[in-house]
Protein backbone atom coordinates (compact mmCIF):
# COMPACT_ATOMS: atom_id res chain seq x y z
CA UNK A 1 50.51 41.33 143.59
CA UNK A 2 50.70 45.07 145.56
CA UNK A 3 53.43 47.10 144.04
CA UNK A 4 54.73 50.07 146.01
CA UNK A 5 55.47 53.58 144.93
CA UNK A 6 59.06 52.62 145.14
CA UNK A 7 58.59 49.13 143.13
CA UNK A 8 58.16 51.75 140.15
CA UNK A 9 61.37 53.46 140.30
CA UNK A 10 63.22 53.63 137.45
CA UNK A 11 60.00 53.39 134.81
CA UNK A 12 58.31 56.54 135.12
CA UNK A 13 60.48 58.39 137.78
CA UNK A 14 63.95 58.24 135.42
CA UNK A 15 64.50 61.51 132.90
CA UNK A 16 67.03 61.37 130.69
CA UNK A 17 68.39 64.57 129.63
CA UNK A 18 70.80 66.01 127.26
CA UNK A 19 74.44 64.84 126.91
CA UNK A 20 76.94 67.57 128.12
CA UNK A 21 78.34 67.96 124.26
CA UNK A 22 74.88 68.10 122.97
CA UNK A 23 74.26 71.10 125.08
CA UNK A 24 75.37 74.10 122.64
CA UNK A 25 78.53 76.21 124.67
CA UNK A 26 77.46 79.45 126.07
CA UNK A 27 80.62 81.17 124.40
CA UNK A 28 79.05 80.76 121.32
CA UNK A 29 78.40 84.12 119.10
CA UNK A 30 77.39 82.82 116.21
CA UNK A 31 76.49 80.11 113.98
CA UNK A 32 76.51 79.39 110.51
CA UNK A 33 74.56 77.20 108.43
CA UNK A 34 76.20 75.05 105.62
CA UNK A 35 74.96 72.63 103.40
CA UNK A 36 76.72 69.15 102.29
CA UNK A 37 75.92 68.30 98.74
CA UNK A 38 77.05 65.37 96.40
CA UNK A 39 75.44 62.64 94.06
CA UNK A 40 74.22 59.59 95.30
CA UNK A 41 76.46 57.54 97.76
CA UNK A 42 79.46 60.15 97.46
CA UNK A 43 79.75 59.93 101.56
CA UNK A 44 77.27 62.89 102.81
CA UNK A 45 76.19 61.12 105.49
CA UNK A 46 79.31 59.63 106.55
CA UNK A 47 81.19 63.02 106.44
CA UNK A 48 78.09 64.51 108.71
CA UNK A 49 78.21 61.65 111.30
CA UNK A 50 82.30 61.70 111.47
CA UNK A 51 82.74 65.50 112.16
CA UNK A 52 79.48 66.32 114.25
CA UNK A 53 80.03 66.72 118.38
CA UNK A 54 76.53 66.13 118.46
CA UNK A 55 74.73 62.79 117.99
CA UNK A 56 73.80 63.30 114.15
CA UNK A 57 70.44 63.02 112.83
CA UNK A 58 69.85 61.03 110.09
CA UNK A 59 66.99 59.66 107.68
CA UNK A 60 68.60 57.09 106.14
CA UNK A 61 66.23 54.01 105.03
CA UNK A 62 67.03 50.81 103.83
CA UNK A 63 66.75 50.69 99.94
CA UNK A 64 64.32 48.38 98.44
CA UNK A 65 62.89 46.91 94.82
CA UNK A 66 61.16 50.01 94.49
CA UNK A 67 64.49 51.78 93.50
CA UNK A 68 65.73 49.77 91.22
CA UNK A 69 66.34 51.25 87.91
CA UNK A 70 65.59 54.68 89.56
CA UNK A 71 68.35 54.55 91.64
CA UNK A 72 71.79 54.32 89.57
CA UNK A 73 73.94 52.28 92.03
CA UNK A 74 76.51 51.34 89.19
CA UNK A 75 80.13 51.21 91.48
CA UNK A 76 77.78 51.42 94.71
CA UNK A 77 76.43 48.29 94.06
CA UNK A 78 77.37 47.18 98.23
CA UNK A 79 75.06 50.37 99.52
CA UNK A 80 72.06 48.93 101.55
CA UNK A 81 70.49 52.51 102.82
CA UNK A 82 70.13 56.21 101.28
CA UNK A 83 68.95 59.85 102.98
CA UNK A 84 65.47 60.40 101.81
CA UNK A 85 65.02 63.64 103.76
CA UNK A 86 67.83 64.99 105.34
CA UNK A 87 71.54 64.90 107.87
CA UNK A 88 72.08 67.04 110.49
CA UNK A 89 74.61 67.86 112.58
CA UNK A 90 77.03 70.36 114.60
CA UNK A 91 80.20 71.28 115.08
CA UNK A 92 82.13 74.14 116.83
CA UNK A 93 84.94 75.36 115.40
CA UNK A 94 86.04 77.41 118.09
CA UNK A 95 84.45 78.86 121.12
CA UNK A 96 82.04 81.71 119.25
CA UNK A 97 81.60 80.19 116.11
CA UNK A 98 79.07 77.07 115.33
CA UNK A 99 78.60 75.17 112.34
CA UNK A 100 75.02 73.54 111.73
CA UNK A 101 75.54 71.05 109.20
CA UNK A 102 72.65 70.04 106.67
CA UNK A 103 73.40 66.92 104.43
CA UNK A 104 70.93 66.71 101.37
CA UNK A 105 69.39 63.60 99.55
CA UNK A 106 71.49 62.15 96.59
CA UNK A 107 69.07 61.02 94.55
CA UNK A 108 67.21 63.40 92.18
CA UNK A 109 63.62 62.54 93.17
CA UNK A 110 64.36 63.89 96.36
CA UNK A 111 66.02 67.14 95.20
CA UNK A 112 62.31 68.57 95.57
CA UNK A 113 63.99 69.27 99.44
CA UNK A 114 66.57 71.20 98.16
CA UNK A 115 64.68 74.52 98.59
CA UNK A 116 63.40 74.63 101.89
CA UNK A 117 67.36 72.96 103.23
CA UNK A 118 69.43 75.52 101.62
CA UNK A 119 67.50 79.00 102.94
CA UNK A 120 70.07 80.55 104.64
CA UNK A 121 72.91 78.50 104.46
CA UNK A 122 75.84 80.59 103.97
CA UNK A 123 77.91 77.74 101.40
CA UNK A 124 78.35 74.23 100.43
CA UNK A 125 80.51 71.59 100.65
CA UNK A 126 80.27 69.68 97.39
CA UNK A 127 81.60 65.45 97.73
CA UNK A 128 82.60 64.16 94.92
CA UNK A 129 83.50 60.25 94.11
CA UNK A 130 86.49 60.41 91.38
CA UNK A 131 84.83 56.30 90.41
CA UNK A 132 81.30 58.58 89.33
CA UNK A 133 82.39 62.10 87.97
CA UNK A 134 78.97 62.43 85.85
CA UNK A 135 76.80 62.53 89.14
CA UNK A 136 78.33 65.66 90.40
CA UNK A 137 77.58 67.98 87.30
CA UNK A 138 73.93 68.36 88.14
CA UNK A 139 74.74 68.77 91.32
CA UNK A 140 77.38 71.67 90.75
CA UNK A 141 74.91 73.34 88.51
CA UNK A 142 72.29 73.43 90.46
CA UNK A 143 74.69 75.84 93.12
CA UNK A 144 75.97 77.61 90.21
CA UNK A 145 72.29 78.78 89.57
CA UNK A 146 71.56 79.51 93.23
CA UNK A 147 74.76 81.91 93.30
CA UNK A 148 75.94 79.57 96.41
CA UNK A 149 79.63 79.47 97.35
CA UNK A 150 81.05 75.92 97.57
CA UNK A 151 84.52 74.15 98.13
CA UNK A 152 84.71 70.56 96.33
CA UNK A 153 85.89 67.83 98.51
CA UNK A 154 86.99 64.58 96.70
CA UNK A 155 86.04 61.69 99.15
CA UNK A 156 89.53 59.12 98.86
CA UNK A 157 87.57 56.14 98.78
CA UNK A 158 90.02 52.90 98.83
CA UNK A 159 89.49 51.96 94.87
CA UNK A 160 88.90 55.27 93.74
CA UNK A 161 91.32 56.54 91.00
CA UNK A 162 93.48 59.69 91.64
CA UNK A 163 93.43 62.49 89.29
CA UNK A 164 95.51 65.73 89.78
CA UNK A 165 93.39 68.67 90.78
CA UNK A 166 93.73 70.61 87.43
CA UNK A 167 92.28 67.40 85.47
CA UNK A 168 89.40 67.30 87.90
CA UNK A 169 88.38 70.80 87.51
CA UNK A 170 88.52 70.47 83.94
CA UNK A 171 85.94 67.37 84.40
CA UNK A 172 83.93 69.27 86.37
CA UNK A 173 84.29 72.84 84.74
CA UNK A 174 85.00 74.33 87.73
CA UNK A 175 86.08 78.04 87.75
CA UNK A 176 90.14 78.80 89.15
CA UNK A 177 89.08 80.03 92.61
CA UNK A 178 86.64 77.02 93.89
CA UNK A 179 88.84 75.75 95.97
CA UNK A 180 89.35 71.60 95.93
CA UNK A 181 90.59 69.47 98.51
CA UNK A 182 91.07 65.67 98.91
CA UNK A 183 88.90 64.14 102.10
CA UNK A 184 88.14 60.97 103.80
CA UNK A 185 84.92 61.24 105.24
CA UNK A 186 85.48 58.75 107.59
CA UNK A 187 87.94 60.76 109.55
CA UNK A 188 86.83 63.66 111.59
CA UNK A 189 89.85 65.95 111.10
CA UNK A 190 90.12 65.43 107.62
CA UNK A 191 86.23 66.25 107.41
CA UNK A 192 87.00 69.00 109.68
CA UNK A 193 89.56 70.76 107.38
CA UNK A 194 87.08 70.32 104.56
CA UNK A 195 84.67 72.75 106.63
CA UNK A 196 87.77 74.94 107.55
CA UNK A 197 88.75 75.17 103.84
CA UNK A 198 85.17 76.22 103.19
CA UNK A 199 85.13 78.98 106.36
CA UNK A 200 88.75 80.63 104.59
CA UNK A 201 86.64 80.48 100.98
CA UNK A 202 83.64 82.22 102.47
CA UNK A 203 86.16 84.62 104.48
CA UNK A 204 87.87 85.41 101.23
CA UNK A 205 85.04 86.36 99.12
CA UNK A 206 83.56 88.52 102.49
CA UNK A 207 86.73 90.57 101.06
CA UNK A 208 86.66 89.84 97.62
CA UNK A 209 83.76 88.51 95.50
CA UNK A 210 83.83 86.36 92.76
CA UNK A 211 84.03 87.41 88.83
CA UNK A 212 80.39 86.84 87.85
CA UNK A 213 81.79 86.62 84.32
């Protein structure tokens, strides 16, 4: 069979190009890099997928036999798929200022990524699960050593038990001024007021630093 040139149309003459909101605004001035922390299957990659205006990236694979009894999915137990590298995503909070949004790996054999995803990042958003307090004290620690500022967001998740806030930062020895906020990741705005609670921290100690005691 003869094919003309125009029997091809549409298989090597079609370019796709960027969606308009992936396309970063010319009014913005500047952009800020902050990273989304939290123990396995606290909701990182949810909250980075809800909030982002662009279309997140993600390296989420499906979990296999090799992670059992490596992987502690005790109250997780429905989770088919876990970040072994990396989320990413953006979000403008108004017309100068950009957030780039870095979601790290839950699991402890990947914290070996830690380094090279938290150069530069200006704070943290820490995601906690009230059902699985113990995997967020690593976690916290770890910032506490890097000297990085961070706001902890407790993710509401439907069977998850509510504490007051003073109880919780007793749990997780947190000092008076880290700020803590509830948050369901699910929801853009409320994962968009978790960022904005963490913009006013960062603002605040611009003006007035923490105690280092």
């Amino acid at each position: 069979m003869d094919f003309k040139s125009s029997d091809t149309v549409g298989v090597t003459d079609t370019v796709v190009g960027p969606r308009t909101e992936d396309i970063l605004p010319s009014s913005a001035t500047a952009a800020v890099k902050v990273v989304i922390v939290g123990g396995f299957g606290v909701g990182k990659t949810t909250l980075v997928g809800s909030v982002s205006e662009i279309r997140p990236l993600t390296t989420e694979e499906t979990m296999t036999q090799a992670g059992v009894g490596v992987d502690d999915t005790v109250g997780i137990e429905r989770k088919s798929a876990t970040t072994v590298a990396m989320d990413f995503g953006r979000i403008s909070l108004n017309e100068e200022l950009v957030l780039y949004l870095f979601g790290t790996p839950g699991q402890q054999r990947f914290w070996f990524l830690w380094n090279g995803l938290f150069e530069g990042a200006l704070g943290a958003v820490v995601l906690v699960d009230t059902r699985r307090l113990e995997v967020s004290f690593d976690v916290i620690g770890r910032l506490e050593e890097r000297g990085v500022p961070f706001v902890v967001a407790i993710n509401t998740f439907a069977e998850a038990p509510g504490y007051p806030f003073e109880d919780l930062r007793a749990a997780l020895d947190l000092p008076p001024y880290v700020p803590i906020v509830n948050c369901d990741a699910r929801l853009r705005s409320s994962s968009r007021d978790v960022l904005m609670t963490l913009m006013r921290y960062l603002h605040s100690l611009a003006v007035t630093p923490e105690p280092t005691s």
